[in-house]
C-alpha atoms as a PDB file:
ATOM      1  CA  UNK A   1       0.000   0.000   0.000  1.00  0.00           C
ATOM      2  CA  UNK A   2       1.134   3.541  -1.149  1.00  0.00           C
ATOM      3  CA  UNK A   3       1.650   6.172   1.283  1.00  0.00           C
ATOM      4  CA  UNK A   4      -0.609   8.040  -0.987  1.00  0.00           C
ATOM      5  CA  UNK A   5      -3.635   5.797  -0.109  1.00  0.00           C
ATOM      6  CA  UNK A   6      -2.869   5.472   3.638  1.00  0.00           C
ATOM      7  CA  UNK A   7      -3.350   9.342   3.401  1.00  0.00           C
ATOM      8  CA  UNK A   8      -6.345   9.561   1.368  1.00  0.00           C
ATOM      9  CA  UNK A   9      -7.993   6.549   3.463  1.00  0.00           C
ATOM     10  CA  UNK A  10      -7.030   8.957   7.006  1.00  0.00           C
ATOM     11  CA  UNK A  11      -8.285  12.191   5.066  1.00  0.00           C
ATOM     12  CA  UNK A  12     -11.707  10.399   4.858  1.00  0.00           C
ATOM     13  CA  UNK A  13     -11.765   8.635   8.210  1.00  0.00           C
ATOM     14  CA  UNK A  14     -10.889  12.123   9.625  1.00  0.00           C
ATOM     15  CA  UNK A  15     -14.087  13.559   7.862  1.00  0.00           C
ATOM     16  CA  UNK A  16     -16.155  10.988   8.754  1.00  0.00           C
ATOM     17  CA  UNK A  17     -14.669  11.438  12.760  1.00  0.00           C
ATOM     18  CA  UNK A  18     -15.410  15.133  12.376  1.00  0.00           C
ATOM     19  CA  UNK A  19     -18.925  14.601  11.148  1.00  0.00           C
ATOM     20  CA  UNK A  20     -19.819  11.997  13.489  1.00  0.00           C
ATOM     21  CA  UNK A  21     -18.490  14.152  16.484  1.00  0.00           C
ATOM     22  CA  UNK A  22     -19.413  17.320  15.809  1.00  0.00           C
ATOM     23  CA  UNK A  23     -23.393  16.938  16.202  1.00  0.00           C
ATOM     24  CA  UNK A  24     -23.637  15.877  19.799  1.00  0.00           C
ATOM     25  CA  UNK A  25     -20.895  18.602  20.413  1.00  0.00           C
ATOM     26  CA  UNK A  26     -23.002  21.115  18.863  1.00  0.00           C
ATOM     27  CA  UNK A  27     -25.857  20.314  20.559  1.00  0.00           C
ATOM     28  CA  UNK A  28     -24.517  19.968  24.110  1.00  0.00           C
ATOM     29  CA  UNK A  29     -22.719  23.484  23.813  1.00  0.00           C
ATOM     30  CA  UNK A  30     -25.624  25.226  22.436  1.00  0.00           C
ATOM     31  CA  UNK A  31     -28.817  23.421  23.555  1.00  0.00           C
ATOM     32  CA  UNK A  32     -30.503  22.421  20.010  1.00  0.00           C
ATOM     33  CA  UNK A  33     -29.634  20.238  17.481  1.00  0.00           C
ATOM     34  CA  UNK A  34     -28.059  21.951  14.189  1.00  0.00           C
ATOM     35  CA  UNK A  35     -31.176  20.776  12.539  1.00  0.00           C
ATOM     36  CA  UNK A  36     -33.609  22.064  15.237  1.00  0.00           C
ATOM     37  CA  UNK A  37     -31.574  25.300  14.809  1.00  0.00           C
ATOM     38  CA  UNK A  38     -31.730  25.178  11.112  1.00  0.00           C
ATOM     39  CA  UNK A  39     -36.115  24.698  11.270  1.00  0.00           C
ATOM     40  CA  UNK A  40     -35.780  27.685  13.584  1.00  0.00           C
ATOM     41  CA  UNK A  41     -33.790  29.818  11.134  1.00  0.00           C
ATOM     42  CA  UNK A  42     -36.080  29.146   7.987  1.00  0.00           C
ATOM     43  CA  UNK A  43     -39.265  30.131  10.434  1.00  0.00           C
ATOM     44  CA  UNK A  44     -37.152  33.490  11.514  1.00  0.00           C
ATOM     45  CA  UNK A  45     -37.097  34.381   7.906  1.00  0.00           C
ATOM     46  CA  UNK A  46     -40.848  34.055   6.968  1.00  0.00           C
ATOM     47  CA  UNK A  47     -44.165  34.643   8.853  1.00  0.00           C
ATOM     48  CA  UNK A  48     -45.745  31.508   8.164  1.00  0.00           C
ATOM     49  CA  UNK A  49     -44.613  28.596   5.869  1.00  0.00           C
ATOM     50  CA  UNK A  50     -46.099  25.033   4.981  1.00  0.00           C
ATOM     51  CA  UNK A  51     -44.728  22.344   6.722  1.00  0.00           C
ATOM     52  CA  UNK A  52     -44.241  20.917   3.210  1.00  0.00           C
ATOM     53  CA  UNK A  53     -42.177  23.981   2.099  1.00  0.00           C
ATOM     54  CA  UNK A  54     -40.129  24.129   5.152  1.00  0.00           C
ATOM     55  CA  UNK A  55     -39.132  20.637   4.724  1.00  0.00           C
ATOM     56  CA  UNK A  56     -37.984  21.236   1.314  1.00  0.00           C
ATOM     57  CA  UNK A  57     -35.812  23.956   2.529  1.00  0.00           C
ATOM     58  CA  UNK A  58     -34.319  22.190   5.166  1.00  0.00           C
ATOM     59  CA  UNK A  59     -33.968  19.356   3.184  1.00  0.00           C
ATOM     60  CA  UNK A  60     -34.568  16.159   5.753  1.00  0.00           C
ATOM     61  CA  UNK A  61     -37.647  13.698   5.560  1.00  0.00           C
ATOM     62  CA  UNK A  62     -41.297  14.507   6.281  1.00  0.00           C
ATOM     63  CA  UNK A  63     -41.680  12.380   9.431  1.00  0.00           C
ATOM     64  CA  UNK A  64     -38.155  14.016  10.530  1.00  0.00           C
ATOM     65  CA  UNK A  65     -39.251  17.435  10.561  1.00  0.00           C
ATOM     66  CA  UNK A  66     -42.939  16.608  12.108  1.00  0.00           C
ATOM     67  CA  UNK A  67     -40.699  15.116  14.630  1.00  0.00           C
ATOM     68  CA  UNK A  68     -38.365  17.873  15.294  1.00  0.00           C
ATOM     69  CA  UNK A  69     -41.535  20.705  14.818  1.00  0.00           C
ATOM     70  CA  UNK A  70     -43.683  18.855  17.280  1.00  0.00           C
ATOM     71  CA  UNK A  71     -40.480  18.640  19.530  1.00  0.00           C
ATOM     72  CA  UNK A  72     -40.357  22.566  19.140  1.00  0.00           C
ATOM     73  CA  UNK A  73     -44.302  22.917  19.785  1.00  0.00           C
ATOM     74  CA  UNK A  74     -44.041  21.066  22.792  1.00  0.00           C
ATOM     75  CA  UNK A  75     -41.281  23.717  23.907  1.00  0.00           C
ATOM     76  CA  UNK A  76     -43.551  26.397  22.833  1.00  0.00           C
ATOM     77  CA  UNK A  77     -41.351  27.877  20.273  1.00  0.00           C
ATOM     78  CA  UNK A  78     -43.474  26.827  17.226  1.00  0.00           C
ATOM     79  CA  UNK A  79     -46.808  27.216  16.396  1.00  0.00           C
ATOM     80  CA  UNK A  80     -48.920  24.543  13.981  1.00  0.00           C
ATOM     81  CA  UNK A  81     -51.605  25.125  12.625  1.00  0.00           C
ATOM     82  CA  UNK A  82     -54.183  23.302   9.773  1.00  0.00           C
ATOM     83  CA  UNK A  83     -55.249  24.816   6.782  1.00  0.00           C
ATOM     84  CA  UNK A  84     -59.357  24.925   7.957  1.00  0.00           C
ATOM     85  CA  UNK A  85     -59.968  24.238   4.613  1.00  0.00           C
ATOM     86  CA  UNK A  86     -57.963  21.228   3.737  1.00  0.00           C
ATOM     87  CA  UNK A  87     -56.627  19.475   6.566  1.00  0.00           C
ATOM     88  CA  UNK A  88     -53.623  18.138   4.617  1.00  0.00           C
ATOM     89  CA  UNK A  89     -51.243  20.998   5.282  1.00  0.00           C
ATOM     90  CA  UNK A  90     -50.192  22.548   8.669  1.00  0.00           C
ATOM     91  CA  UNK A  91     -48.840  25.471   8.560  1.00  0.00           C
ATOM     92  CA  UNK A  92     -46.114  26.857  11.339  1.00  0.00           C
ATOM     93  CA  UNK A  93     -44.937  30.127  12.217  1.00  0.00           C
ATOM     94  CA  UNK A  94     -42.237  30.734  15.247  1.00  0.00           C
ATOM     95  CA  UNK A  95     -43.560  31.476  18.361  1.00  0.00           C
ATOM     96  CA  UNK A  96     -42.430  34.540  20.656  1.00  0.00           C
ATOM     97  CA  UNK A  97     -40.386  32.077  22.725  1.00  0.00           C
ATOM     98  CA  UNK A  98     -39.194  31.168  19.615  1.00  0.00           C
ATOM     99  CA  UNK A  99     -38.323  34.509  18.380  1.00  0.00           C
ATOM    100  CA  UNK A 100     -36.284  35.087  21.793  1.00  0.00           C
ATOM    101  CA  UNK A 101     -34.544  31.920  22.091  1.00  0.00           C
ATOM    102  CA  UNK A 102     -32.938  31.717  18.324  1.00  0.00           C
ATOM    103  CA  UNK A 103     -31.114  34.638  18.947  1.00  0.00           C
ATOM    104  CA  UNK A 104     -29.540  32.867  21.787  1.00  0.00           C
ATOM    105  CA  UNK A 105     -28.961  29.831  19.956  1.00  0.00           C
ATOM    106  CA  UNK A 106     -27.343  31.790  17.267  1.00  0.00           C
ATOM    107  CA  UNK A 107     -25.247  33.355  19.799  1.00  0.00           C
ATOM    108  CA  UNK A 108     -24.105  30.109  21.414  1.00  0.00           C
ATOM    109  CA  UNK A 109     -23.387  28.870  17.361  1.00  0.00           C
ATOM    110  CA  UNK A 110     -21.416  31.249  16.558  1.00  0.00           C
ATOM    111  CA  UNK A 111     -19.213  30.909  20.012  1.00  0.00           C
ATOM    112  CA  UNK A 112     -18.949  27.187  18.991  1.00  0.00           C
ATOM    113  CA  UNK A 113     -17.765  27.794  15.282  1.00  0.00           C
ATOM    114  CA  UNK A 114     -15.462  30.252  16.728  1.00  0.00           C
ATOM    115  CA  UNK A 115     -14.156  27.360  19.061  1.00  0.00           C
ATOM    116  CA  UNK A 116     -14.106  24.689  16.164  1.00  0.00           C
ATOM    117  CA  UNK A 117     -12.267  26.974  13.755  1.00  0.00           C
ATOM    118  CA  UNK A 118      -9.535  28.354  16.968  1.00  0.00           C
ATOM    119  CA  UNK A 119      -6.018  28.866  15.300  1.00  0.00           C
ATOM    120  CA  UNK A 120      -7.088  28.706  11.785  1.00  0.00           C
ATOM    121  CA  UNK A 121      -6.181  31.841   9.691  1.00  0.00           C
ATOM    122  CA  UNK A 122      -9.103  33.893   7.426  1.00  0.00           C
ATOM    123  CA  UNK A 123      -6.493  32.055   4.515  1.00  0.00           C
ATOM    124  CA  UNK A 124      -6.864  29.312   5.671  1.00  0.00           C
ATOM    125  CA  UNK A 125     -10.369  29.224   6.216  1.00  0.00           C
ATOM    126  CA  UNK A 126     -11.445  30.179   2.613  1.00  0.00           C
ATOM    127  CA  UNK A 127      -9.072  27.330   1.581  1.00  0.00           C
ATOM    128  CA  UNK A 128     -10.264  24.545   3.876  1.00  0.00           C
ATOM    129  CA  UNK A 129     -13.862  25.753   2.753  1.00  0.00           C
ATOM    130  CA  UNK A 130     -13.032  25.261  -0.627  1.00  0.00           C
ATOM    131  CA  UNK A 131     -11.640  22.433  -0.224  1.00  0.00           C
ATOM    132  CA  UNK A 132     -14.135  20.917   1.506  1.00  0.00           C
ATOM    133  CA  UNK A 133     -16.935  21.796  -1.002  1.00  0.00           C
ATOM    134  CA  UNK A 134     -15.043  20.748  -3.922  1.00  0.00           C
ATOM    135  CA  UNK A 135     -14.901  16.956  -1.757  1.00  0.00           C
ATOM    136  CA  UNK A 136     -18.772  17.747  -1.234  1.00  0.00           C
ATOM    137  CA  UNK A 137     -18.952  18.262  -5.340  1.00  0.00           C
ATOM    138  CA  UNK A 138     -17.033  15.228  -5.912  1.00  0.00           C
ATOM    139  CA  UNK A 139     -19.020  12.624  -3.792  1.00  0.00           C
ATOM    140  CA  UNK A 140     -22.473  14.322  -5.481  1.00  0.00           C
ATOM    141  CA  UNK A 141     -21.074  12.768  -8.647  1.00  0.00           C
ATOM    142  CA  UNK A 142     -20.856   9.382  -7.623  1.00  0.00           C
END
């Protein structure tokens, strides 16, 4: 085995390790999951939205986001609603709470990007991130 490969296999171990810590280290430093946070943000940005649209911007399964919404609702920081006339769509809308608390959250997210990224030059930065999104281009093509 090349040294080459060795590398390329311990590049892609190391993402993988990165990936697979990073969520619960996210979430215990700022108190929500990224994709929690990420529901949140889209509902900052409108007034209302169908559930249906929201998912499509957030990009995770139905059943998913009706998990992580009625999560939310139960914490009072969404609201869901039905359409009265057809019961098929629910529409949600941020709550006050909700309103409050994601600008804490976004707070505590950037403290913990500031954390992840400690010691790396604005240089180097721009070059890991395109790095990493030309490795993000390459796996969409296989």
């Amino acid at each position: 085995m090349s040294n080459s490969f060795i590398a390329d296999e311990t590049i892609l171990y190391q993402l993988y390790d990165i990936y697979r810590r990073t969520a619960p280290k996210f979430e215990s430093c700022t108190g929500i999951s990224q994709t929690r946070l990420k529901l949140l943000h889209e509902l900052y940005e409108v007034e209302e939205i169908s559930q249906r649209e929201l998912q499509k911007r957030v990009n995770i399964d139905h059943a998913a986001v009706t998990r992580h919404l009625k999560q939310l609702e139960e914490k009072r920081m969404v609201i869901r609603r039905k359409n009265p006339e057809d019961q098929r769509f629910t529409y949600v809308q941020l709550s006050d709470e909700g309103r409050l608390r994601i600008i804490q959250y976004r707070e505590e997210k950037q403290k913990f990007i500031s954390d992840v990224l400690n010691g790396f030059k604005e240089e180097e930065r721009v070059q890991l991130l395109d790095m990493l999104t030309r490795i993000q281009n390459n796996i969409e093509k296989i």
